[in-house]
Protein backbone atom coordinates (compact mmCIF):
# COMPACT_ATOMS: atom_id res chain seq x y z
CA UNK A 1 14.73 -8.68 0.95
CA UNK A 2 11.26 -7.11 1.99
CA UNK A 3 9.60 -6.63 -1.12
CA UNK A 4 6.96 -3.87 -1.29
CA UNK A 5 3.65 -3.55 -3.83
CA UNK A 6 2.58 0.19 -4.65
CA UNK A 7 -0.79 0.36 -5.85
CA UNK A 8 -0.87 4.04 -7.03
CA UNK A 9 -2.82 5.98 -9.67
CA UNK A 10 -0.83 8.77 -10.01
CA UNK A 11 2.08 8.10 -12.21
CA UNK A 12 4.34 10.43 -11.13
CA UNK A 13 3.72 10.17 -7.15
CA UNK A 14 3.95 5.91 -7.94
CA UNK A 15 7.11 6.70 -9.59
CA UNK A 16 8.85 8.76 -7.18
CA UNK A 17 7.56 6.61 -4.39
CA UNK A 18 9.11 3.54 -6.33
CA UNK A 19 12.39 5.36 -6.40
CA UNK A 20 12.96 6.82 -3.31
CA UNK A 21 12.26 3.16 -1.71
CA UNK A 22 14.28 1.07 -3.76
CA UNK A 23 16.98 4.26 -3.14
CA UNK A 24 16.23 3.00 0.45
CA UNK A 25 17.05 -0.51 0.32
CA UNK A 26 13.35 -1.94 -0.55
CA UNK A 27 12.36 -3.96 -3.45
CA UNK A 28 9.44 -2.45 -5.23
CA UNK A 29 6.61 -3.40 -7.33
CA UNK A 30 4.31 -0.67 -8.95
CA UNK A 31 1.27 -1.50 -9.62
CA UNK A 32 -2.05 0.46 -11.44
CA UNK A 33 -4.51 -2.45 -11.09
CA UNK A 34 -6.17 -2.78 -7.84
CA UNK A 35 -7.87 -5.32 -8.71
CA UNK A 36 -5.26 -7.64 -9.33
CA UNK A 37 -3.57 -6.85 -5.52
CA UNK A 38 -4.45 -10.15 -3.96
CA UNK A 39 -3.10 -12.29 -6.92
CA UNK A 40 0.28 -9.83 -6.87
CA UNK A 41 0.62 -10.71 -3.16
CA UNK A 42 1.03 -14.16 -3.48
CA UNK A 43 2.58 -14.02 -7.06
CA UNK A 44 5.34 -11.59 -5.97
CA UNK A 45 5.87 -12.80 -2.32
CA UNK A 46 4.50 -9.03 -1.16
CA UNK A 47 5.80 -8.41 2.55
CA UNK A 48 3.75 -4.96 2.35
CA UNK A 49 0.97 -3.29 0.46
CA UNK A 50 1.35 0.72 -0.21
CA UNK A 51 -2.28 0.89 -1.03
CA UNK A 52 -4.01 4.39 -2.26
CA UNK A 53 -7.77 5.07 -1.27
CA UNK A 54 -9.15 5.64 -5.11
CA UNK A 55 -7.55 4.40 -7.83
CA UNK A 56 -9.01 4.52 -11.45
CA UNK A 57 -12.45 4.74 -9.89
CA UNK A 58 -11.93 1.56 -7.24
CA UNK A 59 -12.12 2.28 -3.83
CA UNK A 60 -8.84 1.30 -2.02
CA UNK A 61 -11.47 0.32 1.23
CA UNK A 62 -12.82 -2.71 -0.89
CA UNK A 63 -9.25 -4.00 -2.22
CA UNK A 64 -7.82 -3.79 1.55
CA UNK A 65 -11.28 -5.80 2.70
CA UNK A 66 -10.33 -8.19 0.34
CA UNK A 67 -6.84 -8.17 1.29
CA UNK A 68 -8.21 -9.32 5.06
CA UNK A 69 -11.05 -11.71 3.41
CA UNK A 70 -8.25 -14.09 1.28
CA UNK A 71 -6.18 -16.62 3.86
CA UNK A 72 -3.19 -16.21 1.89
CA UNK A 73 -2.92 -12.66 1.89
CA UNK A 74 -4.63 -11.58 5.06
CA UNK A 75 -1.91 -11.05 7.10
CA UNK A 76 0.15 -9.00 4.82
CA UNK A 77 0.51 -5.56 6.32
CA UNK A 78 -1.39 -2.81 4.02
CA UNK A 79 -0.49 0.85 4.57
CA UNK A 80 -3.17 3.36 3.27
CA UNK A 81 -2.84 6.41 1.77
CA UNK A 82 -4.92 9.28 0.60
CA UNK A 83 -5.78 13.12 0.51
CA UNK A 84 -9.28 13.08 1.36
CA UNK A 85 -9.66 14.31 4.62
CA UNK A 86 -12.29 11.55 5.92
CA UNK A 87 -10.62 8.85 4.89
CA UNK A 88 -8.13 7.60 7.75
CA UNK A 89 -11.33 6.15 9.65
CA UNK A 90 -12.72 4.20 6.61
CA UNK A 91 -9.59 2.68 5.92
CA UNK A 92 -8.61 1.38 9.05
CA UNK A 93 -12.42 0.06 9.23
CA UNK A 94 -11.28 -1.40 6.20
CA UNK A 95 -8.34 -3.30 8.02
CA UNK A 96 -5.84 -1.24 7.28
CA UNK A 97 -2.75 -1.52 9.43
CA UNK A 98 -1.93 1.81 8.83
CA UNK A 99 -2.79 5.07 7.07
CA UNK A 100 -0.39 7.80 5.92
CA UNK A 101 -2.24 11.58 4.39
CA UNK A 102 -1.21 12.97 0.93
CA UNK A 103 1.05 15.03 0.73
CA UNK A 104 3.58 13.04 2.82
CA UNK A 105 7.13 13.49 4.15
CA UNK A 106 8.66 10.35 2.47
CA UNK A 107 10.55 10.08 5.91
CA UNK A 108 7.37 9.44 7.57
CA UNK A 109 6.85 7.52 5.11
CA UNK A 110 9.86 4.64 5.85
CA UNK A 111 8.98 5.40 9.59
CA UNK A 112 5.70 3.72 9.00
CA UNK A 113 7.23 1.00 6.12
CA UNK A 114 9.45 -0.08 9.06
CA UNK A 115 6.89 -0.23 11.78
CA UNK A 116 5.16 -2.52 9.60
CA UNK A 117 7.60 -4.76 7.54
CA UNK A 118 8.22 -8.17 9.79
CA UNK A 119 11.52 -8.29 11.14
């Protein structure tokens, strides 16, 4: 089964997130330390990254650069996500593979989840 890291600030977005995927079919990780993405990747066998632009004061542009920069995690699909209205350009500059804007449908959502998730 695809498993799926969250990294997510917001408690109770993270949480319903969480829930509404593994209600889905996906295994899910939550996560509230960004800087510890790249080691959860490999640790966890991460198939995709649900990655928010800020979180706790880290920009979500450096953890997906580093993401990219790491052989053993830089092809593992990251989907963005954020409310700030500039940030869809700055994350895919980042290497995003995708980007998704706060609020979200959670149907979009899976639409994007499966785009990205190798079959």
């Amino acid at each position: 089964m695809n498993k799926i890291l969250i990294v997510e600030d917001d408690h109770n977005l993270g949480i319903m997130i969480e829930e509404m995927l593994g209600f889905s079919g996906y295994n899910v990780m939550l996560s509230r330390k960004p800087l510890n993405t790249n080691e959860d990747i490999i640790k966890h066998d991460i198939k995709l990254v649900l990655l928010d632009k800020l979180i706790y004061g880290v920009d979500g542009t450096d953890v997906c650069a580093k993401i990219r920069k790491t052989a053993a995690t830089s092809k593992t699909p990251v989907l963005m996500m954020s409310a700030l209205s500039n940030a869809r350009e700055n994350c895919m500059k980042a290497g995003a593979s995708d980007f998704i804007s706060k609020p979200f449908d959670m149907a979009d959502l899976i639409a994007k989840i499966e785009q990205l998730l190798p079959k």
